[in-house]
PDB file of N, CA and C in Angstrom:
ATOM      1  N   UNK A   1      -4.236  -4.033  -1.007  1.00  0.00           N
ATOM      2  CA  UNK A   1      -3.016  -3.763  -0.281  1.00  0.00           C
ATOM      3  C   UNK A   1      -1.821  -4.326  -1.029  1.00  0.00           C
ATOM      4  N   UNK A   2      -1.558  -5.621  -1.487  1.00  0.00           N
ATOM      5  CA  UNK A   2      -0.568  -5.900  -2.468  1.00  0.00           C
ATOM      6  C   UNK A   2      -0.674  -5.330  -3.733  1.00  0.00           C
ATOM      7  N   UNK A   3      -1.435  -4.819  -3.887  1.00  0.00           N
ATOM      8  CA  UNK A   3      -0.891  -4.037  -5.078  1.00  0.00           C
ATOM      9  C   UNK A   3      -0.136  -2.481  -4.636  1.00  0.00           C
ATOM     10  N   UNK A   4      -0.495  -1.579  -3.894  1.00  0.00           N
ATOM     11  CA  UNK A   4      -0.143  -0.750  -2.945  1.00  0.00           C
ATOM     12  C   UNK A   4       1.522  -1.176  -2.910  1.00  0.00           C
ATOM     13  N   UNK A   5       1.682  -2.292  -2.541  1.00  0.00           N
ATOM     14  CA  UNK A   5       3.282  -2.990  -2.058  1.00  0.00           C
ATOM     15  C   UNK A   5       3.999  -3.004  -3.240  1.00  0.00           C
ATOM     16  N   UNK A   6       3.451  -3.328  -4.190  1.00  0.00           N
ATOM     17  CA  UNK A   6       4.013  -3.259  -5.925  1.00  0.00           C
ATOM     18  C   UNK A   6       4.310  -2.558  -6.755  1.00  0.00           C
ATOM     19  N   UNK A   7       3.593  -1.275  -6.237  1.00  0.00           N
ATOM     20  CA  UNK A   7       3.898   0.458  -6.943  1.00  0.00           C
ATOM     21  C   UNK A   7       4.956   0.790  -5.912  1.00  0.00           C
ATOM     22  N   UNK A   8       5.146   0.704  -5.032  1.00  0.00           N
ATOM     23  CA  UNK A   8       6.339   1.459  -3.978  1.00  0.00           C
ATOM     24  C   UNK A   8       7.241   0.447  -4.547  1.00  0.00           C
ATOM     25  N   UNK A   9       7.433  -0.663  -5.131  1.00  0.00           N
ATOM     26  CA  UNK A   9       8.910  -1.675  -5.403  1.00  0.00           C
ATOM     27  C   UNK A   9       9.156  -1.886  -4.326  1.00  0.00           C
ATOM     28  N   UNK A  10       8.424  -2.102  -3.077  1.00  0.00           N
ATOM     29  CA  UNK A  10       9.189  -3.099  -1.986  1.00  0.00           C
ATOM     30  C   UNK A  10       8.960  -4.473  -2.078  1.00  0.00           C
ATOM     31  N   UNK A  11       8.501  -5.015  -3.078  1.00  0.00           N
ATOM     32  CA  UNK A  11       8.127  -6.364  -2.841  1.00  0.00           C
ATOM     33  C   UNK A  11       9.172  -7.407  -3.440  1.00  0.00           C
ATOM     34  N   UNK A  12       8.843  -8.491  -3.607  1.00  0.00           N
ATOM     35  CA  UNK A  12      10.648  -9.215  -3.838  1.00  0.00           C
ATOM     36  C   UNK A  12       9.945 -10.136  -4.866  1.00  0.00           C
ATOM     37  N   UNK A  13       8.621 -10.113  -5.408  1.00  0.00           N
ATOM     38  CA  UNK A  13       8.078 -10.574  -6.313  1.00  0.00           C
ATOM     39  C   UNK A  13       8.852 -10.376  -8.019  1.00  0.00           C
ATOM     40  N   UNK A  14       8.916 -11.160  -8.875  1.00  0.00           N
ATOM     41  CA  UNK A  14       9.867 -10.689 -10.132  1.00  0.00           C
ATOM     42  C   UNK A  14       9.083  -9.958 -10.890  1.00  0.00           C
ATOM     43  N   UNK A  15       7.217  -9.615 -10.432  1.00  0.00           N
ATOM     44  CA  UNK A  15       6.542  -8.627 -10.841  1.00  0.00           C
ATOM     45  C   UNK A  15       7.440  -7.482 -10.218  1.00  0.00           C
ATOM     46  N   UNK A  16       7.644  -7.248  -9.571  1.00  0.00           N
ATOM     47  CA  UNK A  16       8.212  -5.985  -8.440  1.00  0.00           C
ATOM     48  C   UNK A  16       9.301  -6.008  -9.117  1.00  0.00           C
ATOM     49  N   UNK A  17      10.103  -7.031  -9.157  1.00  0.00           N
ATOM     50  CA  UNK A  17      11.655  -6.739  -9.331  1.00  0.00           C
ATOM     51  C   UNK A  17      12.110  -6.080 -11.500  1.00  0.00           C
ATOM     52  N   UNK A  18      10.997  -6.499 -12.101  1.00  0.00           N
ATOM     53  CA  UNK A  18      10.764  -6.224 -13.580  1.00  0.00           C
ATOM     54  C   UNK A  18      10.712  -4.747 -13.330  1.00  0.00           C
ATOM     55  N   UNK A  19       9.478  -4.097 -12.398  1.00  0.00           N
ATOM     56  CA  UNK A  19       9.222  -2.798 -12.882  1.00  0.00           C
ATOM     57  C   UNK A  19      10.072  -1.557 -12.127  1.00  0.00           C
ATOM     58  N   UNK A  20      10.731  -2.399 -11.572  1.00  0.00           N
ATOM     59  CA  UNK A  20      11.859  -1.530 -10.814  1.00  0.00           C
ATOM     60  C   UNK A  20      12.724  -1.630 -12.061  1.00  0.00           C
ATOM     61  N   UNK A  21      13.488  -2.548 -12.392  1.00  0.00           N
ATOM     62  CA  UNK A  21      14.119  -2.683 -13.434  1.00  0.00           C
ATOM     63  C   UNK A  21      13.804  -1.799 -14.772  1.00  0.00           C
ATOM     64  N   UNK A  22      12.925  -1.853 -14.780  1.00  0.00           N
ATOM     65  CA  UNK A  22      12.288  -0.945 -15.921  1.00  0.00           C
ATOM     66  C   UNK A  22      12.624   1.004 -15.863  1.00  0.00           C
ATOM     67  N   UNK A  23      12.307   0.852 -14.409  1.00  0.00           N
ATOM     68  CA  UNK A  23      11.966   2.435 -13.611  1.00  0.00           C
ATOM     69  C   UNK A  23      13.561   3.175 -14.220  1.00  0.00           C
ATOM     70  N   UNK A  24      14.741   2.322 -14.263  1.00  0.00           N
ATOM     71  CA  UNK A  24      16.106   2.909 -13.879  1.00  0.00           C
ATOM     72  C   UNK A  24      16.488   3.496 -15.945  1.00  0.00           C
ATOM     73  N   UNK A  25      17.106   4.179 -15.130  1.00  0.00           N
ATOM     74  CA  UNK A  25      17.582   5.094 -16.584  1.00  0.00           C
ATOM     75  C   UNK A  25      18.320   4.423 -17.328  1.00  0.00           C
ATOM     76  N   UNK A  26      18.374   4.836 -18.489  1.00  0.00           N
ATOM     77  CA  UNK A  26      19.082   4.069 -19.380  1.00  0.00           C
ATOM     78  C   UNK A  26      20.598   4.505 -18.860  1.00  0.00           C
ATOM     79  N   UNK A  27      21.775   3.939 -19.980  1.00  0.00           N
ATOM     80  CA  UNK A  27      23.021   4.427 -19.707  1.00  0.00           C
ATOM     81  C   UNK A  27      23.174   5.735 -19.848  1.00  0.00           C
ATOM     82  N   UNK A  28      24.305   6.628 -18.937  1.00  0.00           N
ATOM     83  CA  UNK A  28      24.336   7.716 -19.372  1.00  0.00           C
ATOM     84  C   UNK A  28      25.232   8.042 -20.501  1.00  0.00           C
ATOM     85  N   UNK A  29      25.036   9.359 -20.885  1.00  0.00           N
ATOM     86  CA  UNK A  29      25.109   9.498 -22.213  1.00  0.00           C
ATOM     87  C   UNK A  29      26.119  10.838 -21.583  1.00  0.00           C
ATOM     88  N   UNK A  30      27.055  10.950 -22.559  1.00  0.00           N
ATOM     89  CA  UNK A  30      28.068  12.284 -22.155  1.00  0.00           C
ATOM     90  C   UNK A  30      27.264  13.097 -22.349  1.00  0.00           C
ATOM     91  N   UNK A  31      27.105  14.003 -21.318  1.00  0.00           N
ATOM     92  CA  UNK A  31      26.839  15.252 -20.950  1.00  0.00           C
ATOM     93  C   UNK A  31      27.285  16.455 -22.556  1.00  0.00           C
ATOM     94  N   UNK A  32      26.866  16.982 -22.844  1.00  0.00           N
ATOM     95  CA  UNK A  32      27.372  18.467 -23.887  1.00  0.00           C
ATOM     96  C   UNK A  32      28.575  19.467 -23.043  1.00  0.00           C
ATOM     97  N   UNK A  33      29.631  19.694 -23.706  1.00  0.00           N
ATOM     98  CA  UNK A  33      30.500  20.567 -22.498  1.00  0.00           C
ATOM     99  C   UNK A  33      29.442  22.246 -22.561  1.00  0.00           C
ATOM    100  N   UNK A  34      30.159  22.138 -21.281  1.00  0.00           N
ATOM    101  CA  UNK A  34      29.342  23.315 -20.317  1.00  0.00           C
ATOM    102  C   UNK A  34      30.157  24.201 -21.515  1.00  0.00           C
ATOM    103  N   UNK A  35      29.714  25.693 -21.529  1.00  0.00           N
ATOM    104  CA  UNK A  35      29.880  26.593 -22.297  1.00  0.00           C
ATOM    105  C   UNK A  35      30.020  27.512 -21.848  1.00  0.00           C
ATOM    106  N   UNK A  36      29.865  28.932 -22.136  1.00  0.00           N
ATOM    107  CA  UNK A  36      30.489  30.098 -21.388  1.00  0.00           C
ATOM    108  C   UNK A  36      29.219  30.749 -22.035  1.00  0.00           C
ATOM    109  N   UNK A  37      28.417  31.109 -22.306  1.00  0.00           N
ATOM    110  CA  UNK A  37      27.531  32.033 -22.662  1.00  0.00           C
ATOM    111  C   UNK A  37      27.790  33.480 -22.711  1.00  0.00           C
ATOM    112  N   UNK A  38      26.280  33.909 -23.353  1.00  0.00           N
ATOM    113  CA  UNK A  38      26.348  35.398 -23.296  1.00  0.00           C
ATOM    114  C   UNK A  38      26.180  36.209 -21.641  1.00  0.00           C
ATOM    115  N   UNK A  39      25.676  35.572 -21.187  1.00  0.00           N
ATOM    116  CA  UNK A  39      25.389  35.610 -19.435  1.00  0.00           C
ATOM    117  C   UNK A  39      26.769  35.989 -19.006  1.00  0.00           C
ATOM    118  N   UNK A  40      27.472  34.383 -18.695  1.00  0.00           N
ATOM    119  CA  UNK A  40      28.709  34.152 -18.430  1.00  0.00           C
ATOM    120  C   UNK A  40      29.694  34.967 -18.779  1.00  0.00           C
ATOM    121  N   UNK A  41      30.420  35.904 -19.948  1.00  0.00           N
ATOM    122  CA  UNK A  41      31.072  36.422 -20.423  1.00  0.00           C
ATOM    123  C   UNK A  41      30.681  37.737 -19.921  1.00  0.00           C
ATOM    124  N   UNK A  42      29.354  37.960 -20.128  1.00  0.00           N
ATOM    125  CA  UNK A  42      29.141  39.313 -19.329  1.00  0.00           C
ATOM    126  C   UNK A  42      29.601  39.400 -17.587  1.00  0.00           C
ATOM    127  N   UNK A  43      29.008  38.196 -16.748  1.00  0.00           N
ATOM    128  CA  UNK A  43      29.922  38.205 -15.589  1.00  0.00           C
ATOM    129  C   UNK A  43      31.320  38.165 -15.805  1.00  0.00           C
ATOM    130  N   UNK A  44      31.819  37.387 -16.276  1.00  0.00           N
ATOM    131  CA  UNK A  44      33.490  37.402 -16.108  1.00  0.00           C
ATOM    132  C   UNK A  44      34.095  39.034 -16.331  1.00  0.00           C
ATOM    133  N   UNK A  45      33.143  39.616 -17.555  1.00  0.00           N
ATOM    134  CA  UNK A  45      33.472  41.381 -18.176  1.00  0.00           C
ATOM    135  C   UNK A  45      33.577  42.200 -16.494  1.00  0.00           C
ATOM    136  N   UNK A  46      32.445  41.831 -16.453  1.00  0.00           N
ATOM    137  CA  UNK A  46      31.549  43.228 -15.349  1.00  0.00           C
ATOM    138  C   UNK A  46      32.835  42.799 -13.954  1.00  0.00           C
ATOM    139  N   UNK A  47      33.091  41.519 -13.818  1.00  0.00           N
ATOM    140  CA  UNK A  47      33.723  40.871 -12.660  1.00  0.00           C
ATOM    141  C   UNK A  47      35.364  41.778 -12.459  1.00  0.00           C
ATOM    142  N   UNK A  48      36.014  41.924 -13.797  1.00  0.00           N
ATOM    143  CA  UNK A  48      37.069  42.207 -14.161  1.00  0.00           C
ATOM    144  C   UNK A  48      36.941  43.567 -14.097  1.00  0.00           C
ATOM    145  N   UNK A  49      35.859  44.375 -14.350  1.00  0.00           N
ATOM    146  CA  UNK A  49      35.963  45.639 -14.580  1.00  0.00           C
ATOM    147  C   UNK A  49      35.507  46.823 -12.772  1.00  0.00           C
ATOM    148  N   UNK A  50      34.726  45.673 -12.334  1.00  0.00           N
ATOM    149  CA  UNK A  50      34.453  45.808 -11.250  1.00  0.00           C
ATOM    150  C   UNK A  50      36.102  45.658 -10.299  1.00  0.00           C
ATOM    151  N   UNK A  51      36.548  44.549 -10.144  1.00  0.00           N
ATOM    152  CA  UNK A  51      37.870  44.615  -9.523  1.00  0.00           C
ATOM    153  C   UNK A  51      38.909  45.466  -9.801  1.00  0.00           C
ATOM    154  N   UNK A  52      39.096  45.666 -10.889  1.00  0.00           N
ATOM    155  CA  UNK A  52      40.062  46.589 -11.284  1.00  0.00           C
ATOM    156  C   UNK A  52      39.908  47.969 -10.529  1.00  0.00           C
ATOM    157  N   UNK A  53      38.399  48.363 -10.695  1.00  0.00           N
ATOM    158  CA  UNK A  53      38.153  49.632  -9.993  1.00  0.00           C
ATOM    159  C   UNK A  53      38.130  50.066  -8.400  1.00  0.00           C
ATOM    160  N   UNK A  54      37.873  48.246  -8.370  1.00  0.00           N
ATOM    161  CA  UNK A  54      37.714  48.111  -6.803  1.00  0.00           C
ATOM    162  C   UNK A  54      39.460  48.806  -6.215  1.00  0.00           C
ATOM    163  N   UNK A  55      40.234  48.201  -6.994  1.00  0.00           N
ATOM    164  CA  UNK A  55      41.565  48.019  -6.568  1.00  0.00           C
ATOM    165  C   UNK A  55      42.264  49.459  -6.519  1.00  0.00           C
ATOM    166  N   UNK A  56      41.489  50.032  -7.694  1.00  0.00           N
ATOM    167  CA  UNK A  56      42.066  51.961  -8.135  1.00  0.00           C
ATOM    168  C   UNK A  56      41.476  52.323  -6.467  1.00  0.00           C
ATOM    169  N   UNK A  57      40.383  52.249  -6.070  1.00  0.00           N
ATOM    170  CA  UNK A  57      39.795  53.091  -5.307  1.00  0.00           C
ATOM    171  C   UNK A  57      40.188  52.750  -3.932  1.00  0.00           C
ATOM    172  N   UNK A  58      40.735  51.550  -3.541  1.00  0.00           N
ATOM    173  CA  UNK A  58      41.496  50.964  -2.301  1.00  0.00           C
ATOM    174  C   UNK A  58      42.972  51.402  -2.037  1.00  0.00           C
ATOM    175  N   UNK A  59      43.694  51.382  -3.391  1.00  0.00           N
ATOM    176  CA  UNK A  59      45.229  51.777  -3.684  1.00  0.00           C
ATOM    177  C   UNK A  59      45.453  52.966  -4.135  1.00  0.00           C
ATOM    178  N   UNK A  60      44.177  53.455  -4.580  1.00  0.00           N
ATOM    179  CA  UNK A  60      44.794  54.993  -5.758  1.00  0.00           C
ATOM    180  C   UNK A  60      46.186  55.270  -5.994  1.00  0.00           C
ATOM    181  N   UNK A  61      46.579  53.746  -6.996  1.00  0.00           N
ATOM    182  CA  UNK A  61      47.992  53.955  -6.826  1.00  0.00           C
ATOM    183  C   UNK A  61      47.834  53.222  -8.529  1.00  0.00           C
ATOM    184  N   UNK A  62      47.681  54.002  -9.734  1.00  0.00           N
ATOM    185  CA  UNK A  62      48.703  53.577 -11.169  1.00  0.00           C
ATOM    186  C   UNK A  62      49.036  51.957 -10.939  1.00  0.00           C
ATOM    187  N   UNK A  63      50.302  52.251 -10.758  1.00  0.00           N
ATOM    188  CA  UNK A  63      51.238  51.237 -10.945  1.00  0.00           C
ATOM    189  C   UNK A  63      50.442  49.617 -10.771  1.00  0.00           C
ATOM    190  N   UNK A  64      50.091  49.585  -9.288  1.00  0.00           N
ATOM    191  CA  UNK A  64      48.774  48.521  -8.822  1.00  0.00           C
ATOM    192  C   UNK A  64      47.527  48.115  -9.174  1.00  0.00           C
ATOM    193  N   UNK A  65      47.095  49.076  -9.820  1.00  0.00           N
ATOM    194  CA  UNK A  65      45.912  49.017 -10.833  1.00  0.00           C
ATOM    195  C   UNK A  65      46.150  48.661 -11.758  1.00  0.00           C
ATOM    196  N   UNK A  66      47.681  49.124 -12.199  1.00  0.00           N
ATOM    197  CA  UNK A  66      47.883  48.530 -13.944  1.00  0.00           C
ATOM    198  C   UNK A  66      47.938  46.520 -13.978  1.00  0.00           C
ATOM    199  N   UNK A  67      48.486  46.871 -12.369  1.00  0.00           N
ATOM    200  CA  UNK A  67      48.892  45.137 -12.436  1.00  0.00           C
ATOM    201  C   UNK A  67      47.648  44.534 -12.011  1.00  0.00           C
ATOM    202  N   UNK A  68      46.926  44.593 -11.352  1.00  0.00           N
ATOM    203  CA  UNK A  68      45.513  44.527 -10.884  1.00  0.00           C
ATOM    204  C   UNK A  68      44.773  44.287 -12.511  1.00  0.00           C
ATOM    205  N   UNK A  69      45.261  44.806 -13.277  1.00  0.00           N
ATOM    206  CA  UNK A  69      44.458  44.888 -14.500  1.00  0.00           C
ATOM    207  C   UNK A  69      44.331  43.687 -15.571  1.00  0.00           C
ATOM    208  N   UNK A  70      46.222  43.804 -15.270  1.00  0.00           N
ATOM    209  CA  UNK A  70      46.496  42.726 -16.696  1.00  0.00           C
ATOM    210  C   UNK A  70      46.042  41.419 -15.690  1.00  0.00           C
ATOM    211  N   UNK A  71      46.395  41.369 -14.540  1.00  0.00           N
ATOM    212  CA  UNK A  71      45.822  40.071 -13.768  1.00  0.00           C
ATOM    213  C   UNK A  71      44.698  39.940 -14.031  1.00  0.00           C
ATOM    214  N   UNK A  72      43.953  40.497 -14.128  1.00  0.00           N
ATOM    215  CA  UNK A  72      42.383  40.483 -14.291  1.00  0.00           C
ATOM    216  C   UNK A  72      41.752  39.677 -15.533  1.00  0.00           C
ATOM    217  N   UNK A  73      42.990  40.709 -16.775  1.00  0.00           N
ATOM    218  CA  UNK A  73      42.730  39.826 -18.114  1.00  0.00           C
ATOM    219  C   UNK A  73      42.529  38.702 -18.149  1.00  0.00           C
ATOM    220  N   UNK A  74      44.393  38.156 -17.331  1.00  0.00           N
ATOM    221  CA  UNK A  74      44.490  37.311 -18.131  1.00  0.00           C
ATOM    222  C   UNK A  74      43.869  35.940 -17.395  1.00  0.00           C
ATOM    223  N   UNK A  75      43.226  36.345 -15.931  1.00  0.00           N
ATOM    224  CA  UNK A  75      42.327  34.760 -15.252  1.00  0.00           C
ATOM    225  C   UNK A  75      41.095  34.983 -15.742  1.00  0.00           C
ATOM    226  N   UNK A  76      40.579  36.118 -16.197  1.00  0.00           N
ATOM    227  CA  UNK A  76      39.337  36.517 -16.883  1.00  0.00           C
ATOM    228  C   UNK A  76      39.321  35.737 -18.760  1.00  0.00           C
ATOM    229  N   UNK A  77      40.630  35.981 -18.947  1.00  0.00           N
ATOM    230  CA  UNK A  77      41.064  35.184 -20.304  1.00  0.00           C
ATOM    231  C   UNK A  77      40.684  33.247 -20.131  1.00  0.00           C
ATOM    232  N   UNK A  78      41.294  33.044 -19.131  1.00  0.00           N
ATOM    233  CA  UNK A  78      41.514  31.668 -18.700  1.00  0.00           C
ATOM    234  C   UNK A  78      40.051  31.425 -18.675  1.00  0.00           C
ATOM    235  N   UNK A  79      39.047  31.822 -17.886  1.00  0.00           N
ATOM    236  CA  UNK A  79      37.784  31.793 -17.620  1.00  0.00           C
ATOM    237  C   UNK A  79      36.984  31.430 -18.976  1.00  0.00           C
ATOM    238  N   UNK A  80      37.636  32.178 -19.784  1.00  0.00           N
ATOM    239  CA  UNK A  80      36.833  32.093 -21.057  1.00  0.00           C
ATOM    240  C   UNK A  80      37.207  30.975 -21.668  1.00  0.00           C
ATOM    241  N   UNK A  81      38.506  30.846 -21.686  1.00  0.00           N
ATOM    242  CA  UNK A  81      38.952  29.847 -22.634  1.00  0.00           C
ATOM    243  C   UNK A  81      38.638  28.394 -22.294  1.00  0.00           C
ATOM    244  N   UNK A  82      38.881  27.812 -20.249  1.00  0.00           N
ATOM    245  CA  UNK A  82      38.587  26.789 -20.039  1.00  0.00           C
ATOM    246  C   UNK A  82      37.181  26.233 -20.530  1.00  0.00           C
ATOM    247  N   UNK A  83      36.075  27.264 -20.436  1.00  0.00           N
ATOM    248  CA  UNK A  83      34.807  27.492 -20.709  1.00  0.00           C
ATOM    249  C   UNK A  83      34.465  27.052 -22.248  1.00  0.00           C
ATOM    250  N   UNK A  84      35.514  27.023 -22.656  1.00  0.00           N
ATOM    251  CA  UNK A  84      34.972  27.368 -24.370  1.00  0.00           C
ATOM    252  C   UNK A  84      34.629  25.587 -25.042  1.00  0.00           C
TER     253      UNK A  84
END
C-alpha cells in the first residue's frame, strides 16, 4: 500500500517529493511560429472566392461585388501575411 501512495505523488516523503520533481517538464522552449500552409492558403483562396460569389448572388449588383472583392483580397492578404 505505501508504495501505491508513492506512484500517485501524494505522499510528503522527499522519496515522493524527488519523483514528482522529476515528473515536471523541463523549461519551455519557444514554440516555432505558426505558419500558413498549403492547407491554410487554400482555405483563405476557396474562403475569398466563395464570398465574393456569395455576395454577386445576394446583390447581383457589379459595383458591390467589385468592393466585396478587393475587401476580400486585401483581409485574405493580411491572413497570409500575419501567418507568414
Amino acid at each position: 500500500m505505501d508504495r501505491d501512495v508513492a506512484n500517485t505523488g501524494s505522499t510528503s516523503d522527499a522519496a515522493g517529493a524527488t519523483r514528482r520533481r522529476s515528473a515536471r517538464r523541463s523549461p519551455a522552449r519557444r514554440s516555432p511560429a505558426r505558419r500558413l500552409g498549403t492547407k491554410g492558403l487554400l482555405a483563405v483562396t476557396n474562403g475569398v472566392l466563395a464570398g465574393v460569389g456569395g455576395v454577386y448572388l445576394t446583390t447581383v449588383s457589379l459595383p458591390v461585388t467589385g468592393i466585396a472583392a478587393a475587401a476580400a483580397v486585401i483581409i485574405g492578404g493580411l491572413a497570409v501575411i500575419v501567418h507568414r
